[in-house]
Protein backbone atom coordinates (compact mmCIF):
# COMPACT_ATOMS: atom_id res chain seq x y z
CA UNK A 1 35.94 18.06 -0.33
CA UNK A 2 32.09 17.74 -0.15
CA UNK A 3 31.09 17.06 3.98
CA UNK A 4 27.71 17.07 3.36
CA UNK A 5 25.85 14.08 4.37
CA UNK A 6 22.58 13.32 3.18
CA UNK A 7 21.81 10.71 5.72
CA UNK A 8 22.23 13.25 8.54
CA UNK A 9 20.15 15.61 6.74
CA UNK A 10 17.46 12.92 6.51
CA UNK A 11 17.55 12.58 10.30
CA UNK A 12 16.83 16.41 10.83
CA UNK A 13 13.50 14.91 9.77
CA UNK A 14 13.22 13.58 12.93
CA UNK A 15 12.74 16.88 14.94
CA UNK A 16 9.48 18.00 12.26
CA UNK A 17 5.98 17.36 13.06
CA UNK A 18 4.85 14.24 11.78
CA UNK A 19 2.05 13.17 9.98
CA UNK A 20 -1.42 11.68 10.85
CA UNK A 21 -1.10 8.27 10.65
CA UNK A 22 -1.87 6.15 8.20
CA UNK A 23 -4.33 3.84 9.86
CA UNK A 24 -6.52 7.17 11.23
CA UNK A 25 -7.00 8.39 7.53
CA UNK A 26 -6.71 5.30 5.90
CA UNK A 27 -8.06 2.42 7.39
CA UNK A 28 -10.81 4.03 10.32
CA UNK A 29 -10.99 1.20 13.05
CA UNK A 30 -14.36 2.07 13.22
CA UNK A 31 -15.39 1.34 9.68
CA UNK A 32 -12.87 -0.65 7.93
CA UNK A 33 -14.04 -1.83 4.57
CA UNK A 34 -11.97 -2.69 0.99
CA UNK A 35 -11.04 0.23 -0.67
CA UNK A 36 -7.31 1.35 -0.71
CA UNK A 37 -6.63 2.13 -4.08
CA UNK A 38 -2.88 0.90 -5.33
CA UNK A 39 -1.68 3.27 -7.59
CA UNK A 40 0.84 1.71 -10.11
CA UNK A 41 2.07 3.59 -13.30
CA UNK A 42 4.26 1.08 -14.72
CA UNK A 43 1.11 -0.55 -16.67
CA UNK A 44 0.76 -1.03 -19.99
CA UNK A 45 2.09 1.15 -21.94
CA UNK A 46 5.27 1.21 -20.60
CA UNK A 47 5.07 5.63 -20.89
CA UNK A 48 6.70 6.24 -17.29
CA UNK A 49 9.96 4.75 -17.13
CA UNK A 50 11.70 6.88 -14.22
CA UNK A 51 12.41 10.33 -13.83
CA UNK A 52 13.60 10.85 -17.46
CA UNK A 53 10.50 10.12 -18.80
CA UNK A 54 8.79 12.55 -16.88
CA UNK A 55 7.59 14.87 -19.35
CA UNK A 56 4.86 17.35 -18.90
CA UNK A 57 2.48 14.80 -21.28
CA UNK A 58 3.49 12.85 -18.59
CA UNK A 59 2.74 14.50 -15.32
CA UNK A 60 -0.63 15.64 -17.02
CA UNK A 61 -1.51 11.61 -16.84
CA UNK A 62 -0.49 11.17 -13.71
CA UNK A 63 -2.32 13.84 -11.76
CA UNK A 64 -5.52 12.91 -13.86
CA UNK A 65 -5.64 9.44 -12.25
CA UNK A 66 -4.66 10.88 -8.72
CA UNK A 67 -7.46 13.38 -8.76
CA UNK A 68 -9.75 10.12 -10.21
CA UNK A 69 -8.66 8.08 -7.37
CA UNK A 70 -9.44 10.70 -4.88
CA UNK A 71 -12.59 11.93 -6.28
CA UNK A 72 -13.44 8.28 -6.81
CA UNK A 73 -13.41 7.37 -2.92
CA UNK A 74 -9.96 5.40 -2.62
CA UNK A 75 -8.99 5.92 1.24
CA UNK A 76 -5.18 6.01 0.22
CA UNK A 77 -3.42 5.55 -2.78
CA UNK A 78 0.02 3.74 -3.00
CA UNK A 79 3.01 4.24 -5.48
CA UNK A 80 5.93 3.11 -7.13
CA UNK A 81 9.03 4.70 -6.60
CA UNK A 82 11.34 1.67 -7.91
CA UNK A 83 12.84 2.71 -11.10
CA UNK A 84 14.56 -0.05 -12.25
CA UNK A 85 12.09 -3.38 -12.41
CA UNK A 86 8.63 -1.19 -11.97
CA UNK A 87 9.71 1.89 -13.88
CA UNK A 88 8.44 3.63 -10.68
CA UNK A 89 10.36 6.85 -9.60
CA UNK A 90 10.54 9.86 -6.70
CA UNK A 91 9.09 11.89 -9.48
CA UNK A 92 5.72 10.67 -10.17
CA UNK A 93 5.54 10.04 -6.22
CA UNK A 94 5.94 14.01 -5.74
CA UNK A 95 3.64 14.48 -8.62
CA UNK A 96 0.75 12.36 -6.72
CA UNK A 97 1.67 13.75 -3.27
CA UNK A 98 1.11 17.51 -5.25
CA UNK A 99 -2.61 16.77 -6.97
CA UNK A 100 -3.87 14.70 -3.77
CA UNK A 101 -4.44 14.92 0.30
CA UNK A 102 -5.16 11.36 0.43
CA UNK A 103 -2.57 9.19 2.62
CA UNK A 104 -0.05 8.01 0.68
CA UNK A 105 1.63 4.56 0.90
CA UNK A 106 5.43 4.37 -0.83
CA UNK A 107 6.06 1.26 -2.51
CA UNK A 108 9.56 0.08 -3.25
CA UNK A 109 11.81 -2.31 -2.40
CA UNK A 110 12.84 -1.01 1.31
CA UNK A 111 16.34 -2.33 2.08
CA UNK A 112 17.86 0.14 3.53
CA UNK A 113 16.69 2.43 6.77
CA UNK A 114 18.14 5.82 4.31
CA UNK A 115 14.85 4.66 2.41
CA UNK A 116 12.39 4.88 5.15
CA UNK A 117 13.95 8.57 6.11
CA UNK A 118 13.14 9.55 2.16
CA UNK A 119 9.92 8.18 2.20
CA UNK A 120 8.93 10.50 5.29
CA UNK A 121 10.78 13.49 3.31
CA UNK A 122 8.38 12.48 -0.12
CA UNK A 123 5.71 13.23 1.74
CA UNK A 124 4.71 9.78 2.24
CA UNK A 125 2.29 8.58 5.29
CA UNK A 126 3.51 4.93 4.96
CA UNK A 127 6.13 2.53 3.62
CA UNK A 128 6.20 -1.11 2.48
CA UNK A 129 8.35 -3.93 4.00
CA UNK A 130 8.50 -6.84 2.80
CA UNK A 131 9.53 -9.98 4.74
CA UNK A 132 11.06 -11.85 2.00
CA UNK A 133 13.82 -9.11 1.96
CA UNK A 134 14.39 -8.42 5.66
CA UNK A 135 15.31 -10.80 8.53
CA UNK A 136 13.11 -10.28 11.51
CA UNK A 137 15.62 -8.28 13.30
CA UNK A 138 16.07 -5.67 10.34
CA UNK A 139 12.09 -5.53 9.94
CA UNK A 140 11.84 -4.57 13.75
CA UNK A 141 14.77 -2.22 13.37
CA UNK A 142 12.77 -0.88 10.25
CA UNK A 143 9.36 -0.65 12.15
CA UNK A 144 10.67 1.38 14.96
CA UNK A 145 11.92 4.10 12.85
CA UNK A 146 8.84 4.23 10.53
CA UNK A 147 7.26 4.57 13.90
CA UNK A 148 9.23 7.40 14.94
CA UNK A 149 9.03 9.32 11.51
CA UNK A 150 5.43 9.33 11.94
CA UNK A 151 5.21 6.99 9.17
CA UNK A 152 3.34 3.48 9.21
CA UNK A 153 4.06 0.59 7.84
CA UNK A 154 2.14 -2.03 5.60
CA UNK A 155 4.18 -5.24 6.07
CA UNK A 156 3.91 -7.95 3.41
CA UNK A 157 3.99 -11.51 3.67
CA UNK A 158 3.48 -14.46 1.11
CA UNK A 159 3.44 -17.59 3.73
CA UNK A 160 3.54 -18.75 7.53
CA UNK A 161 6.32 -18.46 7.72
CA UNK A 162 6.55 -14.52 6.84
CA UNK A 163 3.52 -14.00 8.98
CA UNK A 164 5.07 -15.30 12.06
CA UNK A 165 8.33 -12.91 11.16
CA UNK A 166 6.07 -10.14 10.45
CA UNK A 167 4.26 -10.77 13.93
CA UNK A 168 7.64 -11.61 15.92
CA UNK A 169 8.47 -7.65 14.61
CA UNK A 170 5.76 -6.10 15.91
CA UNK A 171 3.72 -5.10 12.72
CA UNK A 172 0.83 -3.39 13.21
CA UNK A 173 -0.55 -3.51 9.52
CA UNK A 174 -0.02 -7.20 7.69
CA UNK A 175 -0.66 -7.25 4.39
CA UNK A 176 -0.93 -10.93 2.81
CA UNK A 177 -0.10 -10.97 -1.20
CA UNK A 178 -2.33 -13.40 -3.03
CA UNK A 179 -0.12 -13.59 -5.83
CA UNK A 180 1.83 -16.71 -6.74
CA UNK A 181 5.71 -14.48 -7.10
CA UNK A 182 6.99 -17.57 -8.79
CA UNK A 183 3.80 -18.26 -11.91
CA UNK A 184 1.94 -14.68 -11.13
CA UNK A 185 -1.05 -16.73 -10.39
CA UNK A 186 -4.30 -15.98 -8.23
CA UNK A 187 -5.06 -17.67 -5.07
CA UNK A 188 -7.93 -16.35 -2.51
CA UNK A 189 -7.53 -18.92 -0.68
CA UNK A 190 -3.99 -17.92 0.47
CA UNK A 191 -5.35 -14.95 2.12
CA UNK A 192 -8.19 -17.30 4.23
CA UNK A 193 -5.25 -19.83 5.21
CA UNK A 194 -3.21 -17.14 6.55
CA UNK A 195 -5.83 -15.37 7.99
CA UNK A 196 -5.62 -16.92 11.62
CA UNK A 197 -2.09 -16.36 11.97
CA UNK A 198 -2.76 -12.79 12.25
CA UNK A 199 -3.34 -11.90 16.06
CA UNK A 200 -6.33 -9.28 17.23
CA UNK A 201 -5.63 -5.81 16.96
CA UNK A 202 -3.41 -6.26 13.65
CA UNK A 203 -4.70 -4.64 10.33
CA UNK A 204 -5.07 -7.54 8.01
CA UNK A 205 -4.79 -5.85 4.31
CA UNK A 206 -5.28 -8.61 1.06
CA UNK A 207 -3.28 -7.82 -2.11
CA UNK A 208 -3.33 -8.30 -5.61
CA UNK A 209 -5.93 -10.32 -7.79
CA UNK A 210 -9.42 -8.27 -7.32
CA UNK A 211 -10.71 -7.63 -10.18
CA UNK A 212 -14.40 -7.14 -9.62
CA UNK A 213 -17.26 -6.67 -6.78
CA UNK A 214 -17.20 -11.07 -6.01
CA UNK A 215 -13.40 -10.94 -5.48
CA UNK A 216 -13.84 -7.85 -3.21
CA UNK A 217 -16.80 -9.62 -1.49
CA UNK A 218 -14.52 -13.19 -1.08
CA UNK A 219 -12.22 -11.11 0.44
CA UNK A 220 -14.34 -9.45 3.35
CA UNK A 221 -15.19 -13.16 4.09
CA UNK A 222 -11.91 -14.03 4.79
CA UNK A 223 -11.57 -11.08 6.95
CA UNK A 224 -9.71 -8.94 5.43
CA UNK A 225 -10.11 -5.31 6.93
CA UNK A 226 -9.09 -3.82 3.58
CA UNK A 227 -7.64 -4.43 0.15
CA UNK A 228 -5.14 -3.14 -2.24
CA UNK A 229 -6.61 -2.71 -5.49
CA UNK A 230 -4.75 -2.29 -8.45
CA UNK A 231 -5.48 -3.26 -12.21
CA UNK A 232 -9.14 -3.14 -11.60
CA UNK A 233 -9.04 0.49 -11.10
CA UNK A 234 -6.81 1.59 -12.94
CA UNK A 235 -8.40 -0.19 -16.54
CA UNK A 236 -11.55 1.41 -15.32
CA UNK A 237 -13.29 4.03 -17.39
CA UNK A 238 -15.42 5.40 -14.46
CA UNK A 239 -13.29 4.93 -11.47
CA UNK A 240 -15.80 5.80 -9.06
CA UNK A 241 -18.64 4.11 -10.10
CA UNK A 242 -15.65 0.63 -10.09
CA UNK A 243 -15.23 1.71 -6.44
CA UNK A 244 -18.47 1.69 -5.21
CA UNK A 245 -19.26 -1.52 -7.04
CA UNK A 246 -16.23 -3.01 -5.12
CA UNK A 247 -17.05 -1.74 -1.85
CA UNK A 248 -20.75 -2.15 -2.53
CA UNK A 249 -20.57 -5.90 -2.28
CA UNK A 250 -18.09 -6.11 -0.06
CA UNK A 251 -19.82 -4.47 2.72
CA UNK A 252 -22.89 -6.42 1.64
CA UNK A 253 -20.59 -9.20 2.31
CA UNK A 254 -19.60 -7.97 5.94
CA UNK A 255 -23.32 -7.44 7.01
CA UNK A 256 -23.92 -11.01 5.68
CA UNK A 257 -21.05 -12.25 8.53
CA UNK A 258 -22.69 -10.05 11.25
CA UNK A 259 -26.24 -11.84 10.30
CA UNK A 260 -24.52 -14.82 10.19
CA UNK A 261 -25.68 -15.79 6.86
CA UNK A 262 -22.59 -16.84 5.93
């Protein structure tokens, strides 16, 4: 009979250093501007479809975009690791956590606290919770021991009513998705309604939609502090020169707000 227990193995984790967090590298409170970089290989083509598929064709692709990303600017870069629906997988995460030394952000569907102690063992300087699959008790449960793994925590939230969970927990980082879940459609103005629920002190993040510099720059006027950027970047030729056109307008748009221009 097998004794071994992988969940107490996970929790030897506990007595390791830990690693800077993600808001230092990420997301300077000093200088906070649009420019984490999602990183999301289930696009397209459909060629990574979990760890089977991870062929050295493969790998080759995957550390080219990391090293684009990274030479490109992005402040973090976050992946997949959920096989089933995104035809993420621990694989490609190790293969990005390899190529790169930017903070990393795991993105799955965090149910279970085993998930948050794997994340921290991938290498990973932050997970993703997301309120519509955790009552406020489990996302507080879940935020403490991110916390004490060294790990942060990007909290998602589609409504009020997610925001006020998401607050109630304790997040630190609140990420609002602009993204309709139900129709897949685009609306801005979901992340300026939701904006004042978020209290001083909290990292607001925007997801999903921005596809060029105005979206960025509509974003920075609603206050966002920084933005997951997907598609955009990843269809981009010349990943760098993308980023800077992103960020380029987008602080343009945050010295407008100082000025008051706008």
């Amino acid at each position: 009979m097998n004794d071994y227990d992988p969940m107490e193995r996970m929790r030897e984790i506990e007595i390791f250093g830990v690693p800077a967090l993600f808001t230092d590298k990420a997301i300077p409170p000093e200088a906070v501007h649009p420019g984490m970089s999602r990183y999301e290989l289930l696009a397209g083509d459909g060629e990574v479809a979990g760890d089977l598929e991870l062929d050295e064709a493969t790998l080759q692709r995957i550390d080219q975009i990391a090293r684009e990303y990274e030479a490109a600017g992005a402040d973090a870069v976050s992946c997949l690791t959920e096989p089933k629906w995104f035809l993420g997988s621990d694989g490609i995460f190790q293969a990005v956590r390899r190529e790169i030394s930017l903070p990393m952000l795991r993105k799955d569907f965090t149910v279970d606290e085993y998930q948050i102690y794997q994340a921290r063992y991938l290498g990973a300087e932050a997970v993703l919770l997301i309120c519509s699959l955790l009552e406020t008790e489990t996302l507080a449960r879940f935020l403490d021991l991110a916390h004490r793994l060294g790990l942060a925590a990007l909290v998602e939230a589609h409504d009020e009513k997610e925001i006020r969970s998401a607050v109630e927990a304790g997040a630190e980082i609140i990420g609002v998705n602009n993204r309709n879940l139900k129709d897949f459609s685009v609306d801005f103005s979901n992340a300026a309604r939701l904006r004042d629920l978020i209290p001083p002190g909290c990292v607001y993040v925007a997801e999903s939609g921005v596809t060029g510099p105005e979206d960025a720059a509509a974003l920075r006027k609603t206050g966002a502090d920084a933005a997951l950027i997907g598609e955009a970047l990843m269809r981009a030729e010349d990943k760098r020169k993308k980023l800077a056109e992103l960020r380029g307008l987008a602080d343009a748009g945050k010295q407008a707000v100082r000025k008051g221009n706008i």
